[in-house]
Protein backbone atom coordinates (compact mmCIF):
# COMPACT_ATOMS: atom_id res chain seq x y z
CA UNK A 1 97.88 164.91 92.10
CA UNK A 2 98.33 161.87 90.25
CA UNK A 3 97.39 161.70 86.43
CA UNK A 4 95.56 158.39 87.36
CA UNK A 5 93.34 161.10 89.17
CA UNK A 6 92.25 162.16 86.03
CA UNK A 7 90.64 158.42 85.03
CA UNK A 8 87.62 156.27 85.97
CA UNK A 9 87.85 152.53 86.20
CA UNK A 10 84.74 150.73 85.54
CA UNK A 11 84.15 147.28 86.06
CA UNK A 12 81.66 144.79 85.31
CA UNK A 13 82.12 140.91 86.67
CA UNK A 14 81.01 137.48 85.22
CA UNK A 15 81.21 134.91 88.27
CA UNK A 16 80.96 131.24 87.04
CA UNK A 17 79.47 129.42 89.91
CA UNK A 18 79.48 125.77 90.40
CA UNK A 19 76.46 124.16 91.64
CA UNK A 20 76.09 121.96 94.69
CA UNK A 21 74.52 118.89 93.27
CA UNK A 22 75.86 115.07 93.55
CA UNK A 23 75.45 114.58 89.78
CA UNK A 24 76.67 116.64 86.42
CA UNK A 25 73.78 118.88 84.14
CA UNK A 26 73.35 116.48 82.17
CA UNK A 27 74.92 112.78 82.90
CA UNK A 28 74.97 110.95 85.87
CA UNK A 29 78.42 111.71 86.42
CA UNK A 30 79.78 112.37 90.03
CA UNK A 31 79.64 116.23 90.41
CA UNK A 32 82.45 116.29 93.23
CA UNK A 33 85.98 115.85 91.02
CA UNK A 34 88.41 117.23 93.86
CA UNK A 35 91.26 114.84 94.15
CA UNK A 36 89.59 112.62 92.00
CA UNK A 37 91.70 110.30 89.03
CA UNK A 38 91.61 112.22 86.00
CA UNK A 39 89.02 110.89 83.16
CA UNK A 40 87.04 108.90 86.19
CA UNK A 41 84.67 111.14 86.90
CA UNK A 42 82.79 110.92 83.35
CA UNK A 43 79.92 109.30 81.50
CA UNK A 44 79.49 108.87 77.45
CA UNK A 45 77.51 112.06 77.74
CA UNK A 46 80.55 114.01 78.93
CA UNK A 47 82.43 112.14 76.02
CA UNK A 48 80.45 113.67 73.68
CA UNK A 49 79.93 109.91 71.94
CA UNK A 50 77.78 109.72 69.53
CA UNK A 51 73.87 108.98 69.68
CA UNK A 52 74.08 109.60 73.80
CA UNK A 53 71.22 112.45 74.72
CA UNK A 54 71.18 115.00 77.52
CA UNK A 55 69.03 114.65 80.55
CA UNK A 56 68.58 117.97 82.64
CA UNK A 57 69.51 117.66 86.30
CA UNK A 58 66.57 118.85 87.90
CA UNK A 59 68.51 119.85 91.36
CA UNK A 60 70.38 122.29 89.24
CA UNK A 61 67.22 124.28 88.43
CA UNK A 62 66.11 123.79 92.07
CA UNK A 63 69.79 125.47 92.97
CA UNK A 64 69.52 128.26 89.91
CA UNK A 65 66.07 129.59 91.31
CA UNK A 66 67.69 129.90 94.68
CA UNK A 67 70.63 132.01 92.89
CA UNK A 68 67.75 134.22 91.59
CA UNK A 69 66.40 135.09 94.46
CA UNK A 70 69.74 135.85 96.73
CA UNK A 71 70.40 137.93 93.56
CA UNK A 72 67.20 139.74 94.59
CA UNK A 73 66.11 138.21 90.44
CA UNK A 74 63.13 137.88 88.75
CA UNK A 75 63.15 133.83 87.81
CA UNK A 76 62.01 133.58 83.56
CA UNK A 77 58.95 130.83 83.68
CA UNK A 78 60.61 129.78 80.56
CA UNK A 79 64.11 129.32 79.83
CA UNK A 80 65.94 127.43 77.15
CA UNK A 81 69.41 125.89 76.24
CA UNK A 82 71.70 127.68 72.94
CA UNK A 83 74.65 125.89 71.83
CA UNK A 84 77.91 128.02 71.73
CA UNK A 85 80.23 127.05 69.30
CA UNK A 86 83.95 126.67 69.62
CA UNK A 87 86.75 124.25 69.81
CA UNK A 88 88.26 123.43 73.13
CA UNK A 89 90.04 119.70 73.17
CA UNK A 90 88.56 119.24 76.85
CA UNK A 91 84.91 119.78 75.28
CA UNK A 92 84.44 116.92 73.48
CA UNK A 93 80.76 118.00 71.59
CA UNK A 94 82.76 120.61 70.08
CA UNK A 95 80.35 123.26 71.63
CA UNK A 96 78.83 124.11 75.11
CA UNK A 97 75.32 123.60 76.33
CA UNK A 98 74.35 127.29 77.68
CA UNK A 99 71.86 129.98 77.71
CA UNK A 100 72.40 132.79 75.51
CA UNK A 101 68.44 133.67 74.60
CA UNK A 102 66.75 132.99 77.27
CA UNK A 103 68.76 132.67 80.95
CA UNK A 104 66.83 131.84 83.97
CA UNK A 105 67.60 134.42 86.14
CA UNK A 106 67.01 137.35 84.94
CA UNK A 107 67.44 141.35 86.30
CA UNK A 108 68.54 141.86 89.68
CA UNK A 109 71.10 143.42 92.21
CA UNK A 110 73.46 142.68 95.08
CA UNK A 111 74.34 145.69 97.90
CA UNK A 112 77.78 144.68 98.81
CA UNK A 113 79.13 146.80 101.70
CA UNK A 114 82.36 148.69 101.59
CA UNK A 115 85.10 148.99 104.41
CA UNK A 116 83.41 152.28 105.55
CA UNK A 117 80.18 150.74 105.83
CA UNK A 118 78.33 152.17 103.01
CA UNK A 119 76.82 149.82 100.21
CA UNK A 120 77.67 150.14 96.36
CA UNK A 121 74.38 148.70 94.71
CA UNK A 122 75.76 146.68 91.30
CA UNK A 123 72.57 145.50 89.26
CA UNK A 124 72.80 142.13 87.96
CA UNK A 125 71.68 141.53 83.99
CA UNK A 126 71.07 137.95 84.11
CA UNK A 127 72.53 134.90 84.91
CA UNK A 128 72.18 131.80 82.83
CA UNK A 129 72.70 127.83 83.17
CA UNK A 130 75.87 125.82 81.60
CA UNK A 131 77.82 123.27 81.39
CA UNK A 132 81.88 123.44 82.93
CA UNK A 133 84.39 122.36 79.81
CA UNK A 134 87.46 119.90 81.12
CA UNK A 135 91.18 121.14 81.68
CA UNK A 136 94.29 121.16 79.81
CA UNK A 137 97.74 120.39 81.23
CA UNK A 138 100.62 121.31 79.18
CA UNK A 139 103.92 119.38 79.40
CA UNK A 140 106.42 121.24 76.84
CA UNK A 141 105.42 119.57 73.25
CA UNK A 142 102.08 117.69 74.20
CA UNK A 143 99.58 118.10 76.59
CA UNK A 144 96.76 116.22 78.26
CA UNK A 145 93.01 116.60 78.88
CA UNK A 146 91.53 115.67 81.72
CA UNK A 147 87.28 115.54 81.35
CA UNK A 148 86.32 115.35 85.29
CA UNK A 149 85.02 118.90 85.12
CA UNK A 150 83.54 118.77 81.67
CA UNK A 151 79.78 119.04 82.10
CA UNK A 152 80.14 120.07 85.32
CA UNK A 153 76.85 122.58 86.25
CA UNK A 154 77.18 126.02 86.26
CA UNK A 155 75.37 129.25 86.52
CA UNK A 156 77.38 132.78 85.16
CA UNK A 157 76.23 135.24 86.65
CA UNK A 158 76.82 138.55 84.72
CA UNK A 159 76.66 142.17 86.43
CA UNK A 160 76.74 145.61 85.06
CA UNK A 161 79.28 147.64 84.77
CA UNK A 162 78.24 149.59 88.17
CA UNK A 163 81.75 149.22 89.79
CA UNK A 164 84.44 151.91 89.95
CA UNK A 165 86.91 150.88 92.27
CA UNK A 166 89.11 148.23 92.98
CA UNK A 167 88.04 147.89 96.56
CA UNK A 168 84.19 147.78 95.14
CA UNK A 169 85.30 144.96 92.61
CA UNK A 170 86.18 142.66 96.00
CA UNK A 171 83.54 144.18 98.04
CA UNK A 172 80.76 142.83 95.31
CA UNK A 173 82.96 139.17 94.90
CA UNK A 174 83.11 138.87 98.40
CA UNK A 175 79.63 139.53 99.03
CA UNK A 176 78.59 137.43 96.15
CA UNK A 177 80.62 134.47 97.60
CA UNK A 178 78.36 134.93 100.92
CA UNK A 179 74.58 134.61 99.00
CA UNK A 180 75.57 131.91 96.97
CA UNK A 181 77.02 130.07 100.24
CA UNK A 182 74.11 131.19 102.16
CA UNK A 183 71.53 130.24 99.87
CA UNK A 184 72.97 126.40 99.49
CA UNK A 185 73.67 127.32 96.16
CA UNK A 186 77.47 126.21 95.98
CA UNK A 187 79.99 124.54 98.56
CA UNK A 188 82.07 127.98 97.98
CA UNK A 189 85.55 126.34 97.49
CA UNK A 190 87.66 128.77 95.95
CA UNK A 191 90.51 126.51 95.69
CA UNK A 192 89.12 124.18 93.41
CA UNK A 193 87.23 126.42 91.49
CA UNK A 194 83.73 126.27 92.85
CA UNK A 195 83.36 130.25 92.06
CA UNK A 196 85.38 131.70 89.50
CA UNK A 197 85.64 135.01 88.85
CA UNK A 198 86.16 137.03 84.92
CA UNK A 199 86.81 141.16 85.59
CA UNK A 200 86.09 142.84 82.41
CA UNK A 201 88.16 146.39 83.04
CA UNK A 202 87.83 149.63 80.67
CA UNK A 203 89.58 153.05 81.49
CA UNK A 204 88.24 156.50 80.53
CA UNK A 205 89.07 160.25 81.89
CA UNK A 206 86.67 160.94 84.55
CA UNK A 207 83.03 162.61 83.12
CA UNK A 208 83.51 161.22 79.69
CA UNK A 209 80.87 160.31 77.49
CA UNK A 210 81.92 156.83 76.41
CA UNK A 211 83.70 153.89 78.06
CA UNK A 212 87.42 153.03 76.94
CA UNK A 213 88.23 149.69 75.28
CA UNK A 214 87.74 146.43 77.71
CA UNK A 215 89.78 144.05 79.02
CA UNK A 216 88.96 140.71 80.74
CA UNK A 217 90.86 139.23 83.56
CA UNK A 218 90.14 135.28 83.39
CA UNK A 219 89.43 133.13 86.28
CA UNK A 220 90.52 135.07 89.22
CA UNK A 221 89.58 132.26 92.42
CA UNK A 222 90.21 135.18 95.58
CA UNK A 223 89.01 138.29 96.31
CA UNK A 224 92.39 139.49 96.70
CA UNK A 225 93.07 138.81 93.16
CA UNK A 226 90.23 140.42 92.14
CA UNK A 227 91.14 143.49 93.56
CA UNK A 228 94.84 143.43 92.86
CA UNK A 229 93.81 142.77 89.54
CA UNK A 230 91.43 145.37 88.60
CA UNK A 231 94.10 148.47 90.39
CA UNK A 232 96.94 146.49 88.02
CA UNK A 233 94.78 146.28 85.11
CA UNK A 234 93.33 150.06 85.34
CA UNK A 235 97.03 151.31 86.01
CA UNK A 236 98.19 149.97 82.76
CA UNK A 237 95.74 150.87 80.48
CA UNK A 238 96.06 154.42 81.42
CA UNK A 239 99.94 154.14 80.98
CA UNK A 240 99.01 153.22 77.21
CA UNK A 241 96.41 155.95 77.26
CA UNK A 242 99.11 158.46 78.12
CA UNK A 243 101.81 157.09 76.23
CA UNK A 244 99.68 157.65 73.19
CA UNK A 245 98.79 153.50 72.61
CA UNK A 246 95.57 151.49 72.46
CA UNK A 247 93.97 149.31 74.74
CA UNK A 248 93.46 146.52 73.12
CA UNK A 249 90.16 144.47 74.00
CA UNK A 250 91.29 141.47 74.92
CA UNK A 251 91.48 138.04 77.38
CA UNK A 252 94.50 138.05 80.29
CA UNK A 253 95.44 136.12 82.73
CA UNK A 254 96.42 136.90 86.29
CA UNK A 255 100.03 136.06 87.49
CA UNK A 256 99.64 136.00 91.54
CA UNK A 257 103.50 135.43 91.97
CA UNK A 258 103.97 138.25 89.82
CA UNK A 259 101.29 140.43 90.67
CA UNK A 260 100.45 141.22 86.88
CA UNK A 261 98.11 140.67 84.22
CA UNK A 262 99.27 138.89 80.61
CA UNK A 263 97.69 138.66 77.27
CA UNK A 264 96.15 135.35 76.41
CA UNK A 265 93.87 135.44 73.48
CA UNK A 266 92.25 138.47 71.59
CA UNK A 267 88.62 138.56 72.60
CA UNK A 268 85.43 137.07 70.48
CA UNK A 269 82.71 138.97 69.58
CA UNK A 270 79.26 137.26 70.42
CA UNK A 271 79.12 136.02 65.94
CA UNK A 272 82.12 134.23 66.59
CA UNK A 273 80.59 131.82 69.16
CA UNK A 274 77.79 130.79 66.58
CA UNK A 275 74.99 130.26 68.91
CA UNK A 276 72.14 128.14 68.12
CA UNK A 277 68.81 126.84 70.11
CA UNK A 278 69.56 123.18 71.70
CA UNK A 279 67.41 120.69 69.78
CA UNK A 280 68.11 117.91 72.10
CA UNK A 281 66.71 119.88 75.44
CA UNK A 282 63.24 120.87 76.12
CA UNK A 283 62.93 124.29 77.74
CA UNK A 284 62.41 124.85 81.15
CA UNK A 285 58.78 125.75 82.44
CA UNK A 286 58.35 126.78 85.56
CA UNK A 287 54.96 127.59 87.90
CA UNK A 288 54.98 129.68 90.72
CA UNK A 289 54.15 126.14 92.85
CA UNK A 290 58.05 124.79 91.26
CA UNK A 291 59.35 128.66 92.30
CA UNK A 292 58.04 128.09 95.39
CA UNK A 293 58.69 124.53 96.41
CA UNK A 294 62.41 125.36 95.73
CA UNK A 295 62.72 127.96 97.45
CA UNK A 296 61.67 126.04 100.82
CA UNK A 297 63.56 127.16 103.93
CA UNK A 298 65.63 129.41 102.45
CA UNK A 299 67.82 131.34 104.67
CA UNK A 300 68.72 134.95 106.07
CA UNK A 301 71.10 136.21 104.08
CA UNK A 302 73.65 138.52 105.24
CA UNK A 303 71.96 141.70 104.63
CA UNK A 304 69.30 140.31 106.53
CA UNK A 305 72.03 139.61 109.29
CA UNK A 306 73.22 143.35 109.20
CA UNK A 307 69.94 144.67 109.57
CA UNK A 308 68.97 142.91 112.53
CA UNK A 309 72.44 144.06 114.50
CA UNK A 310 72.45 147.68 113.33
CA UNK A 311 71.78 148.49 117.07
CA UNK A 312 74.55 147.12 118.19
CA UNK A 313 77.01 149.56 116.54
CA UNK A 314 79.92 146.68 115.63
CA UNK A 315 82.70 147.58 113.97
CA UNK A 316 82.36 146.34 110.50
CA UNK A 317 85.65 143.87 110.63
CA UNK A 318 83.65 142.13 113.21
CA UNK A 319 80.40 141.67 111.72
CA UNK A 320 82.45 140.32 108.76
CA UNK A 321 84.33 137.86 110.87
CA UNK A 322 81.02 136.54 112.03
CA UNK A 323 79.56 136.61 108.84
CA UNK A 324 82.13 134.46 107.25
CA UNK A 325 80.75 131.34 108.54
CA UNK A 326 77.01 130.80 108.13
CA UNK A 327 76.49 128.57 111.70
CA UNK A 328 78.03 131.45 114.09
CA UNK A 329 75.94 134.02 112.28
CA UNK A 330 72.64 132.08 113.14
CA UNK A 331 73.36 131.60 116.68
CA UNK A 332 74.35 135.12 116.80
CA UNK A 333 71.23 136.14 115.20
CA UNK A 334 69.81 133.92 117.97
CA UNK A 335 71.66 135.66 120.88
CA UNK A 336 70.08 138.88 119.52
CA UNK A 337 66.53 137.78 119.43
CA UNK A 338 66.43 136.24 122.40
CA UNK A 339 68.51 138.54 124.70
CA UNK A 340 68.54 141.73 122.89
CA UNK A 341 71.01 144.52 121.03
CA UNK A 342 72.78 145.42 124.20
CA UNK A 343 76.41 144.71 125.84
CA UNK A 344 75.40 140.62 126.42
CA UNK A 345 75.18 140.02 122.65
CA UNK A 346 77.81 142.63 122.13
CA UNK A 347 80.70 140.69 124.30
CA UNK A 348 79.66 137.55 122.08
CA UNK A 349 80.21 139.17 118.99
CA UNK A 350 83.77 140.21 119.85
CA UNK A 351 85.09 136.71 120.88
CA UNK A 352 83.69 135.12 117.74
CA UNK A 353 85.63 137.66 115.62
CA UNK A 354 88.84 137.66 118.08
CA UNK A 355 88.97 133.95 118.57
CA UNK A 356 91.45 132.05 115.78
CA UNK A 357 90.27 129.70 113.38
CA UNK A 358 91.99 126.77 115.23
CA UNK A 359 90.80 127.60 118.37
CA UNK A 360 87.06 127.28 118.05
CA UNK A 361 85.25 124.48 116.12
CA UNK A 362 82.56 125.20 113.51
CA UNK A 363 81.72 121.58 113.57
CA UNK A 364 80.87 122.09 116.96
CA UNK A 365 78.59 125.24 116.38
CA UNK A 366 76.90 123.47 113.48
CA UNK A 367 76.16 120.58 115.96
CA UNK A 368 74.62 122.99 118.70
CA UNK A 369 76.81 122.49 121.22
CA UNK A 370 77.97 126.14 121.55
CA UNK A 371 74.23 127.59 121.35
CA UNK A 372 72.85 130.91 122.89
CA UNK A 373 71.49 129.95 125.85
CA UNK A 374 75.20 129.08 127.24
CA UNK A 375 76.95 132.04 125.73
CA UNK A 376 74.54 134.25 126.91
CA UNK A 377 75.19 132.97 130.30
CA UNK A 378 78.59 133.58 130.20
CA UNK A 379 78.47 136.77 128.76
CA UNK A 380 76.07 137.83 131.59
CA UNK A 381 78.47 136.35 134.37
CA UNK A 382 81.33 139.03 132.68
CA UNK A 383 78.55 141.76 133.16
CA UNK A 384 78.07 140.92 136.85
CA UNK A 385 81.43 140.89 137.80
CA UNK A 386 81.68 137.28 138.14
CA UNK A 387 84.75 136.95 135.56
CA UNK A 388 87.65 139.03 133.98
CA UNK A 389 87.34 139.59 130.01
CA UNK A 390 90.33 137.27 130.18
CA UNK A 391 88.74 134.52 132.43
CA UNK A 392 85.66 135.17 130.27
CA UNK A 393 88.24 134.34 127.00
CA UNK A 394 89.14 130.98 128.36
CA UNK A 395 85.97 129.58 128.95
CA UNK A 396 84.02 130.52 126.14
CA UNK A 397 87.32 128.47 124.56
CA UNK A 398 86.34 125.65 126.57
CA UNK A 399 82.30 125.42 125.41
CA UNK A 400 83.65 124.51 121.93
CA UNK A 401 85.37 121.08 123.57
CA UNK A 402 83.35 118.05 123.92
CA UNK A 403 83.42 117.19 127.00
CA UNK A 404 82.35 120.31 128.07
CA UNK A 405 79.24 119.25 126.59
CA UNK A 406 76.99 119.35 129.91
CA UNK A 407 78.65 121.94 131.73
CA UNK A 408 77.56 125.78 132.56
CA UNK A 409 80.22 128.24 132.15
CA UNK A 410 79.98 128.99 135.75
CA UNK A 411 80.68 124.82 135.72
CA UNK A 412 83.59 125.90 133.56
CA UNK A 413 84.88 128.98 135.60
CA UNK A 414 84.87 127.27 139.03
CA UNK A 415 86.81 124.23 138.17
CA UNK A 416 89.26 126.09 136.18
CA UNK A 417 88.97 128.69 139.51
CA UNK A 418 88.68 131.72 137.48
CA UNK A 419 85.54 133.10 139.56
CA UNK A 420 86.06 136.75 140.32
CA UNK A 421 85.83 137.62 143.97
CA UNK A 422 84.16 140.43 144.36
CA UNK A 423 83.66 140.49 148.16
CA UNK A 424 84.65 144.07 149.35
CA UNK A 425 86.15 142.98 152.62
CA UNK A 426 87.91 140.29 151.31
CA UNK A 427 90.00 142.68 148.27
CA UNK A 428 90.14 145.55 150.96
CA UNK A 429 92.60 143.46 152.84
CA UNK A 430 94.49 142.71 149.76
CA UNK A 431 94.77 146.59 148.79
CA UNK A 432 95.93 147.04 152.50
CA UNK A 433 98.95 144.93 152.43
CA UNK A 434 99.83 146.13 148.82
CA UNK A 435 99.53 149.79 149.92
CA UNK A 436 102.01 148.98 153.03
CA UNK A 437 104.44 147.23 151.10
CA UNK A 438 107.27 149.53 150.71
CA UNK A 439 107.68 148.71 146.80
CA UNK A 440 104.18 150.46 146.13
CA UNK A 441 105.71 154.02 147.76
CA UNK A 442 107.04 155.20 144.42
CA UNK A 443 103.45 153.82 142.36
CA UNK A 444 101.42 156.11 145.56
CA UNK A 445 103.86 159.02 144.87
CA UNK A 446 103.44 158.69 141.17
CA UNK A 447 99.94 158.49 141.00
CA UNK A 448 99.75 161.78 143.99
CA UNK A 449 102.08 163.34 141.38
CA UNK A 450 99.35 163.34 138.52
CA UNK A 451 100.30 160.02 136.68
CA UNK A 452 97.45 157.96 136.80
CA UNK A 453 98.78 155.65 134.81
CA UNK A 454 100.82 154.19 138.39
CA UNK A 455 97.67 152.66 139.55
CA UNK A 456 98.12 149.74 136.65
CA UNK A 457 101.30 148.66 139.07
CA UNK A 458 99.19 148.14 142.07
CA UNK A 459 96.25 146.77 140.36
CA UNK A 460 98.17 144.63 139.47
CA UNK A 461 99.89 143.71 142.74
CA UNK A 462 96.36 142.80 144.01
CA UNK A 463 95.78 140.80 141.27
CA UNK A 464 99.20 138.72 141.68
CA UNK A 465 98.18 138.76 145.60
CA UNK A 466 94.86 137.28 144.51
CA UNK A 467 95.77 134.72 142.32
CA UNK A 468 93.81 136.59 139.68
CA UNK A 469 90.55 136.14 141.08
CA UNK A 470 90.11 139.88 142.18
CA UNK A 471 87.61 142.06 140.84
CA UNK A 472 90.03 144.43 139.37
CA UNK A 473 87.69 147.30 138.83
CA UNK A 474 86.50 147.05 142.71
CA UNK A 475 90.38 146.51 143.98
CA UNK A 476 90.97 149.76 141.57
CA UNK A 477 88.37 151.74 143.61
CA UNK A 478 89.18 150.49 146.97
CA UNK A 479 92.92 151.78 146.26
CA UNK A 480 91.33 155.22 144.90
CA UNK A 481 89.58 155.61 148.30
CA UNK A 482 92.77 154.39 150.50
CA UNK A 483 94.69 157.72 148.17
């Protein structure tokens, strides 16, 4: 037994979100900075000049109520904008427009499901409104600031501290990555930053009363990260624990190539941000008309998605392979209402999650192309015996290329000649001359002998024989009855 048996991690996460809007929260400014010119993507409001006035973008509310409810939230009627208070040289106003009073989303929860298929439930406190600051790059004695992201619009959205594992810290990010994607909220690109993840980590020995000193582990951008993160971080504060040191409650950063966490900056209490109600904004009144008017057509969610293939009894890797893009899951969901929770909609499922990301095209699953009717037709020629799994492979390849456009899979499967014959007479002649051929003796002996396991070899023979258009489970039984 390990003494790291004898501790209890427990994790809260703050996710900075970046919403999906063509403008900033408060300029005109071009939203979309990602491999933009530094400094271009500004206004005099994102300078900070003096005399220029903030005017709220009113997609970004639109976008925040939509947050609320993926977060299963209750949305405030009224919110308002604080100022926080602290020097950063890529804020210009010297503080950031936020909500510390009065967020807009307030209570709520996310079920994120674990590897074994169970769901850890981590309630959400609130999540608030704010405005991005720019970046900082340092070049030995000076450094430069470029303002692209400054003002960009944000929502944080804070959970409790509800998670106790590692693998439940990625389990909630990942899952929180999927609502916010679903719901339209954010374009989801974790390489530029549009979700950003903060892990704030305490230690204590398992049952005790109060929680050990915290630690936060700043913008983590992968759910590998996070996890990686939160076993380093929980491993070394119980190393100080036992070595008879203090955690101390701090900001670090996350070294990927290193795979360790390092101390940044000792962490501010909530006095030493200063916050104060932001004169220049009006609050934000909402009536259950504007709740509902933004929430128009919003979508299943992935919960949603889970519930309605329970019945089909998919491993959980490949209900999160379909999951991970939001088209396939809809016409999945599709295939399911239409043709029902048995093996048709099963053998779908499993070449979405087998297939490789270069060999099928979202683009053309967004564009409809590769829609149930047709997959359900091919998946029903499998079940007849019409096609091999492999056959079956290779055309549901083909549906994704356009000029495949106006063709059936059985359009598909006889010019590629991959129909199965299944004509009894026709394989029985087959299985005759393999059974006569003198190589098969030692395969007939073998299989006379007890080893099954032979039969593969003149299965296969037929196959070869065949040109691979045999039905291999009929040529299998026609060779059973010959022995």
């Amino acid at each position: 037994m390990s003494v790291y048996d004898d501790y209890e991690m427990t994790i809260g996460i703050e996710c900075h979100v970046q919403l999906a809007t063509k403008t900033k929260l408060f300029s005109e400014a071009d939203n979309d900075a990602r491999d933009k010119e530094p400094n271009t993507c500004v206004s005099p409001i994102d300078f900070g000049l003096p005399g220029m006035l903030p005017v709220l973008n009113r997609e970004a509310v639109t976008l925040a109520i939509r947050a609320g409810k993926a977060l299963n939230a209750e949305i405030a009627k009224v919110s308002r904008f604080d100022r926080k208070h602290y020097f950063y040289p890529d804020l210009p106003k010297g503080y950031q427009t936020t909500q510390m009073y009065q967020p807009i989303i307030l209570e709520g929860y996310i079920d994120a499901p674990l590897d074994d298929g169970t769901l850890v439930r981590v309630r959400i406190h609130h999540a608030h409104m704010e405005e991005d600051a720019g970046k900082l790059t340092h070049f030995g004695d000076y450094s430069l600031v470029d303002l692209n992201r400054a003002g960009t619009p944000l929502i944080e959205i804070v959970s409790e501290p509800d998670i106790h594992s590692a693998a439940a810290a990625r389990a909630y990010a990942t899952e929180l990555y999927r609502l916010m994607t679903y719901a339209g909220v954010t374009y989801g690109d974790l390489y530029h930053g549009n979700m950003r993840f903060d892990v704030n980590i305490s230690v204590a020995k398992r049952g005790a009363a109060q929680l050990g000193k915290r630690a936060e582990v700043k913008n983590l951008n992968s759910f590998r990260s996070v996890e990686r993160a939160a076993e380093y971080e929980f491993k070394r504060q119980v190393d100080l624990i036992e070595s008879g040191q203090e955690v101390v409650q701090e900001t670090r950063g996350w070294d990927d190539d290193r795979q360790l966490t390092t101390s940044q900056r000792s962490k501010e209490d909530a006095q030493d941000y200063r916050y104060m109600p932001d004169a220049d904004i009006p609050p934000i009144v909402l009536s259950e008309q504007d709740i509902d008017l933004a929430l128009g057509d919003f979508p299943i969610l992935p919960g949603q998605y889970r519930e309605n293939w329970k019945d089909l009894h998919l491993d959980s890797s490949v209900v999160d392979a379909v999951l991970e893009h939001q088209s396939v899951a809809s016409v999945l969901n599709s295939v399911v209402e239409q043709f029902g929770a048995g093996d048709l909609a099963r053998r779908v499922f499993n070449w979405f999650a087998s297939a490789q990301a270069s060999e099928i095209s979202i683009d053309a699953v967004k564009s409809g192309v590769v829609e149930p009717g047709r997959l359900s037709e091919l998946s029903a020629m499998v079940g007849e015996g019409k096609l091999s799994s492999t056959g079956a492979k290779e055309i549901f390849l083909e549906l994704f290329k356009a000029e495949n456009r106006d063709k059936t899979a059985a359009d598909i499967a006889e010019s590629n000649n991959l129909l199965q014959v299944s004509d009894e007479g026709a394989i029985a002649a087959i299985v005759d001359q393999v059974m006569s051929d003198p190589s098969s003796a030692s395969s007939i002996a073998d299989i006379k002998a007890g080893k099954d396991k032979a039969i593969g070899y003149l299965v296969g023979q037929v196959m070869r024989l065949s040109r691979g258009q045999a039905n291999p489970a009929l040529a299998q039984k026609l060779i059973r009855e010959r022995l």
